[in-house]
PDB file of N, CA and C in Angstrom:
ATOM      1  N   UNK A   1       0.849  -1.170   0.000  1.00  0.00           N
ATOM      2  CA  UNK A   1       0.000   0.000   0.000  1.00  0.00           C
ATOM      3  C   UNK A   1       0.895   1.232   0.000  1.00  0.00           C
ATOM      4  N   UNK A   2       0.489   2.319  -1.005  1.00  0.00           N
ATOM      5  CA  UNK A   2       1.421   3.378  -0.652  1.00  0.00           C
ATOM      6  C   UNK A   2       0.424   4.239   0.203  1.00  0.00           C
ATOM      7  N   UNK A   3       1.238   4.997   1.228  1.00  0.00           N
ATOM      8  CA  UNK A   3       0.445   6.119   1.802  1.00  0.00           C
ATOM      9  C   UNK A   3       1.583   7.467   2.031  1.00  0.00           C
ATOM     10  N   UNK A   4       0.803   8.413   2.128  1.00  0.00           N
ATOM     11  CA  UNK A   4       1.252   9.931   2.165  1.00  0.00           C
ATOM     12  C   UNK A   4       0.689  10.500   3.201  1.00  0.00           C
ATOM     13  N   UNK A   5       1.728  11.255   3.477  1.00  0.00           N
ATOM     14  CA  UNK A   5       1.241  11.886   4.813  1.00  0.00           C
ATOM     15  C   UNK A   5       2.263  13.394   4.679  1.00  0.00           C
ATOM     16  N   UNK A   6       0.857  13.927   5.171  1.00  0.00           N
ATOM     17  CA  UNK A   6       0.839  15.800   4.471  1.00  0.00           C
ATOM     18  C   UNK A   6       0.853  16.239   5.970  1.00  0.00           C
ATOM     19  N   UNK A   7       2.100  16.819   6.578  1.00  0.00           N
ATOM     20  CA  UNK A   7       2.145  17.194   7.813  1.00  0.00           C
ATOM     21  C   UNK A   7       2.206  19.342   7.893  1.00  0.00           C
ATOM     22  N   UNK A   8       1.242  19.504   8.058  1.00  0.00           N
ATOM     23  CA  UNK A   8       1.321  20.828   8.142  1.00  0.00           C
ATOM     24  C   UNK A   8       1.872  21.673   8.898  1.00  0.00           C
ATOM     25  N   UNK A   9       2.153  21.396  10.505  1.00  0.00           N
ATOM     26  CA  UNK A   9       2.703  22.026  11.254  1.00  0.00           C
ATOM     27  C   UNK A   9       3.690  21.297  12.137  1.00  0.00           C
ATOM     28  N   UNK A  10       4.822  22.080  12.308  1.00  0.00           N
ATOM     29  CA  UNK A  10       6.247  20.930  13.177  1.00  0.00           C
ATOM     30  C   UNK A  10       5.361  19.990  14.427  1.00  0.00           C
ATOM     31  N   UNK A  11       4.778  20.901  15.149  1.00  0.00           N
ATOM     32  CA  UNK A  11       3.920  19.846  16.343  1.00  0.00           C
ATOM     33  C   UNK A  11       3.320  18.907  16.406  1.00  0.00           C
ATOM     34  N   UNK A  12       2.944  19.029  14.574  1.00  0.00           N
ATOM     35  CA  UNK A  12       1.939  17.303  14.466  1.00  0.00           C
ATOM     36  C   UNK A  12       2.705  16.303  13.837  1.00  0.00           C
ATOM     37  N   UNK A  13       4.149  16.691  13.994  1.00  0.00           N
ATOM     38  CA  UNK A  13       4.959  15.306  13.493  1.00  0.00           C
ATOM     39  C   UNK A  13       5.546  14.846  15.011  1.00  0.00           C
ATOM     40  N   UNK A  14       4.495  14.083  15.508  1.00  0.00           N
ATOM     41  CA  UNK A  14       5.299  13.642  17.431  1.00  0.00           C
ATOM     42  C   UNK A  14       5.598  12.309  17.157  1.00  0.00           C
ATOM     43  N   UNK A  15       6.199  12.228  18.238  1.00  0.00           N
ATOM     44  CA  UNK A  15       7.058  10.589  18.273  1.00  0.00           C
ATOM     45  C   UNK A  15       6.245   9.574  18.079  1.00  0.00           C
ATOM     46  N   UNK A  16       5.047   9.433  18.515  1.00  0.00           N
ATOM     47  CA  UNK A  16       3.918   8.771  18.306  1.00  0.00           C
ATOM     48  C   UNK A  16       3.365   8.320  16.649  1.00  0.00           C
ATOM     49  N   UNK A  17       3.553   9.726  16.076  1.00  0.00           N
ATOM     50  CA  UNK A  17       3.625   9.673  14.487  1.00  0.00           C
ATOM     51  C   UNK A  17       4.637   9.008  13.863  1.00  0.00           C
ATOM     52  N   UNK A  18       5.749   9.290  13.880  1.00  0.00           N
ATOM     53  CA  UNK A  18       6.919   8.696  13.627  1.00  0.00           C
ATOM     54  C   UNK A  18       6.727   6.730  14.171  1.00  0.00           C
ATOM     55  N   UNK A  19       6.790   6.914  15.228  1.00  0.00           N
ATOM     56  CA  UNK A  19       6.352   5.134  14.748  1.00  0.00           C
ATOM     57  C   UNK A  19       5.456   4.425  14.360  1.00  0.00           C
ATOM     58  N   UNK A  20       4.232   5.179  14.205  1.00  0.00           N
ATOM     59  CA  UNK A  20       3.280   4.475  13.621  1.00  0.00           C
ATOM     60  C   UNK A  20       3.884   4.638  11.730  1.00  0.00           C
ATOM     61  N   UNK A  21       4.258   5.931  11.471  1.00  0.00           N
ATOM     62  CA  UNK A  21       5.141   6.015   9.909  1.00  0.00           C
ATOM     63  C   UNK A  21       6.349   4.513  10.249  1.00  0.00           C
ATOM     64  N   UNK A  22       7.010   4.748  11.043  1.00  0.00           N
ATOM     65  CA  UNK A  22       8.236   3.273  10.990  1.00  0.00           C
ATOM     66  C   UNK A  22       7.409   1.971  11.153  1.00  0.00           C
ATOM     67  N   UNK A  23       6.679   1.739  11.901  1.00  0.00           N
ATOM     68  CA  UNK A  23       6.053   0.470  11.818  1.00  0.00           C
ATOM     69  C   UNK A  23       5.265   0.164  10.611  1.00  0.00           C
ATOM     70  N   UNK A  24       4.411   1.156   9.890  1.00  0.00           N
ATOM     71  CA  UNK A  24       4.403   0.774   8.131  1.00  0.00           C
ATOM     72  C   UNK A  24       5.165   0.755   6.958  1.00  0.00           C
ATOM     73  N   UNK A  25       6.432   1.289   7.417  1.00  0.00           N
ATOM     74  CA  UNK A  25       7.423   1.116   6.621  1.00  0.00           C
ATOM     75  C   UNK A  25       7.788  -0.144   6.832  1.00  0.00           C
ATOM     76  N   UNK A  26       7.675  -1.108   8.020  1.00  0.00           N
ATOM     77  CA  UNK A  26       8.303  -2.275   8.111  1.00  0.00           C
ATOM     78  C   UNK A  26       7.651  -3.280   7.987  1.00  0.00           C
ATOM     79  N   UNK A  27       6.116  -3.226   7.561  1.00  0.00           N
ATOM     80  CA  UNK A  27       5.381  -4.089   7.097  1.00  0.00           C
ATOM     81  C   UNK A  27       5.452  -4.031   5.930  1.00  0.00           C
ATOM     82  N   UNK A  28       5.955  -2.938   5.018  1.00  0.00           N
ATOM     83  CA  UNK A  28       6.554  -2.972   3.467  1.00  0.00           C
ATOM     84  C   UNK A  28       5.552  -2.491   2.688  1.00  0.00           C
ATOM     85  N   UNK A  29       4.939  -0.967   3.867  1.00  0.00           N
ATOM     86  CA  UNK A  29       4.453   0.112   2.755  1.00  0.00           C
ATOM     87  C   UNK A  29       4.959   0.591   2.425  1.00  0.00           C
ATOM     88  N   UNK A  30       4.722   1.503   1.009  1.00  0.00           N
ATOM     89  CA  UNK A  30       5.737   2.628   0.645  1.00  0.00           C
ATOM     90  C   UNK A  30       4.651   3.945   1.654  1.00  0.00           C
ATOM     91  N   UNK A  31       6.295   4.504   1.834  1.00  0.00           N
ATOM     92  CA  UNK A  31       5.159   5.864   2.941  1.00  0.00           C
ATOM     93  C   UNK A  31       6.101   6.857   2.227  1.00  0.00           C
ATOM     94  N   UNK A  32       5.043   8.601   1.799  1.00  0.00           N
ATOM     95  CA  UNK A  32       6.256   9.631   1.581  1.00  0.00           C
ATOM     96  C   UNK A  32       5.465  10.383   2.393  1.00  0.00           C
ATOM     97  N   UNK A  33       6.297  11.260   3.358  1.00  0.00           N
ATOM     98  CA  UNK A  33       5.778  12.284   4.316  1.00  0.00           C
ATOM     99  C   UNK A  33       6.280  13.663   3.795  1.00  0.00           C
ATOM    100  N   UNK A  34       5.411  14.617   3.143  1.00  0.00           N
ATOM    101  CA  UNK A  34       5.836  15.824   3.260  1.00  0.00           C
ATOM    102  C   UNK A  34       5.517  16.799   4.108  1.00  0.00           C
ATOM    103  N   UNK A  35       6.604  17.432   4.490  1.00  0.00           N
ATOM    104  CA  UNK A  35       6.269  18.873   5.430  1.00  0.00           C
ATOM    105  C   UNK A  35       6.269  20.122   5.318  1.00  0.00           C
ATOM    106  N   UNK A  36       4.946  20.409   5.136  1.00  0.00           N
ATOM    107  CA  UNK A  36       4.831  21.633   4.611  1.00  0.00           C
ATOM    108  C   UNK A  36       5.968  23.074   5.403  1.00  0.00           C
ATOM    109  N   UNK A  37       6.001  22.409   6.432  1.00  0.00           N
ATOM    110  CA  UNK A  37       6.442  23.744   7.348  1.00  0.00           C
ATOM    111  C   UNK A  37       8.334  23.709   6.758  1.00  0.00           C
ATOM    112  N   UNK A  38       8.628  22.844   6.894  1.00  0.00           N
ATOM    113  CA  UNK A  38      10.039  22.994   6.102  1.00  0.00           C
ATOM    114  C   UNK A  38      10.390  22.585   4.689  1.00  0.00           C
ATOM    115  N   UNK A  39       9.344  22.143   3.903  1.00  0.00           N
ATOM    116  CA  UNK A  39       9.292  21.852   2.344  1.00  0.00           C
ATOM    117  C   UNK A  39       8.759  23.253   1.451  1.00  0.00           C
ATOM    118  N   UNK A  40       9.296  23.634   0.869  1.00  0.00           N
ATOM    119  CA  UNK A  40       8.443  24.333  -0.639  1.00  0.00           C
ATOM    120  C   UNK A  40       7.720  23.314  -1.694  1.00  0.00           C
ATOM    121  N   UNK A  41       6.569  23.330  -1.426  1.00  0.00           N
ATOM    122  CA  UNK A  41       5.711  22.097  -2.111  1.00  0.00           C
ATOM    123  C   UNK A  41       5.626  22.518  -3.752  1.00  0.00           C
ATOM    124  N   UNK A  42       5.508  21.501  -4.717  1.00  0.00           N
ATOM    125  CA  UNK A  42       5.671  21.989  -5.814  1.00  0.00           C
ATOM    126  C   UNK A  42       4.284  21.200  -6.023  1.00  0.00           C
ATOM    127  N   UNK A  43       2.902  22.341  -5.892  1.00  0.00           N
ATOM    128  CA  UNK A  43       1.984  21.706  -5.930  1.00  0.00           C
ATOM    129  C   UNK A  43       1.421  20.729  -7.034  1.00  0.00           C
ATOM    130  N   UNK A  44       2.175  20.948  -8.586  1.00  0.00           N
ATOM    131  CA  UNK A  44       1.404  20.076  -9.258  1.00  0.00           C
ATOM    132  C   UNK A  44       1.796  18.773  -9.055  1.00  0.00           C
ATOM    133  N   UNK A  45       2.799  18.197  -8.535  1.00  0.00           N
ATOM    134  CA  UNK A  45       3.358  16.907  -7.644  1.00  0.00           C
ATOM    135  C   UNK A  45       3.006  16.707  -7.152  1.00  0.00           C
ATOM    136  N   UNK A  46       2.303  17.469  -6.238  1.00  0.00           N
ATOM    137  CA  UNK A  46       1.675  17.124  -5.223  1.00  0.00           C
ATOM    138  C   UNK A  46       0.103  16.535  -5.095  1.00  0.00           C
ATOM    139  N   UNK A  47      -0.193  17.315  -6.049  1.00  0.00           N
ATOM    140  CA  UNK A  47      -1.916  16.580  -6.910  1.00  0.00           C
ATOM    141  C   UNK A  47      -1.519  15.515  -7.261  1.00  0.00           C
ATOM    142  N   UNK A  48      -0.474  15.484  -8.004  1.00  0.00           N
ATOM    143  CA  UNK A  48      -0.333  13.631  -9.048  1.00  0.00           C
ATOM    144  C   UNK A  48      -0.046  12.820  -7.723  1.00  0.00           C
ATOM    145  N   UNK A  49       0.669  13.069  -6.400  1.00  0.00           N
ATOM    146  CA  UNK A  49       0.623  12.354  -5.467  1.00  0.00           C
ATOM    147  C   UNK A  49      -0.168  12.048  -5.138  1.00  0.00           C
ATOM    148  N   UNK A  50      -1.291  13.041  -4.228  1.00  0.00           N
ATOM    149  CA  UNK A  50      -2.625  12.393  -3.812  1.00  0.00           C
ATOM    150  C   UNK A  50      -3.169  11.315  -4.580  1.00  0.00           C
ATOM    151  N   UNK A  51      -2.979  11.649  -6.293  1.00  0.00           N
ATOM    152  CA  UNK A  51      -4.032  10.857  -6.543  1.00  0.00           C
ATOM    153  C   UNK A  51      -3.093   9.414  -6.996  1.00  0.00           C
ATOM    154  N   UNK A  52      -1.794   9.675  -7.303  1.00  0.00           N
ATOM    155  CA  UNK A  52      -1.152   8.072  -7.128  1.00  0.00           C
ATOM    156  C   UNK A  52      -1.419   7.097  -6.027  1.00  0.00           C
ATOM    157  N   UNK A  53      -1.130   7.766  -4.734  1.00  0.00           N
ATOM    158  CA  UNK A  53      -0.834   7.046  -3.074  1.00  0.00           C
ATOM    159  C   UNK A  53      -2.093   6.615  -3.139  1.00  0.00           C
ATOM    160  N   UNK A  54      -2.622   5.424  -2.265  1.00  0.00           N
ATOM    161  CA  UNK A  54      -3.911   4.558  -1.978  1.00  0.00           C
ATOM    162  C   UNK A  54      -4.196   5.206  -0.599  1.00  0.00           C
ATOM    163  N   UNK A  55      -4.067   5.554  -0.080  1.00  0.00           N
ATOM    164  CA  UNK A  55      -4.300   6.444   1.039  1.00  0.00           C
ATOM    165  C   UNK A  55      -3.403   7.807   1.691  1.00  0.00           C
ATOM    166  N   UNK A  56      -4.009   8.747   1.949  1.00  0.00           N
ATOM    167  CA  UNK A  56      -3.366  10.363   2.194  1.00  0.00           C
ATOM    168  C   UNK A  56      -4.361  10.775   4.070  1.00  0.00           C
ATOM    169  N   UNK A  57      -3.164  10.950   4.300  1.00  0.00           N
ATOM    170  CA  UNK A  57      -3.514  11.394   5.687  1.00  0.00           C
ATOM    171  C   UNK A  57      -2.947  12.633   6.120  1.00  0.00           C
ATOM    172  N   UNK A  58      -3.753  13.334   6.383  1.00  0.00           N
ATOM    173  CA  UNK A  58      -3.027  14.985   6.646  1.00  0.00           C
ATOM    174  C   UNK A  58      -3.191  15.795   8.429  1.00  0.00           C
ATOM    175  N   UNK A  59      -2.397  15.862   8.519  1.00  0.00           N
ATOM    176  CA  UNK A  59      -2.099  16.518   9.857  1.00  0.00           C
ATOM    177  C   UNK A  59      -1.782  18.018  10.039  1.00  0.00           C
TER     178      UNK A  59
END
């Protein structure tokens, strides 16, 4: 399964997040996490993402 995860602000990436992201990486999802707060999003990538990934979760 691929999933994406759209983190909007530094506070909602907590340790809690981070292993639930490592523990699906190790069941052998593909996961890409972008962060808005330290990324320059190049939004039309970012559309073809949503709609590639099988699930998008945003924080």
């Amino acid at each position: 399964m691929k999933i994406l995860y759209l983190i909007k602000e530094r506070g909602s990436l907590t340790n809690t997040l981070k292993e639930i992201i490592d523990a699906q990486v190790l069941d052998g999802n593909e996961v890409l996490v972008i962060n808005f707060y330290e990324e320059n999003a190049n939004y039309d990538i970012l559309i073809d993402d949503i709609f590639d990934y099988d699930e998008v979760v945003c924080f």
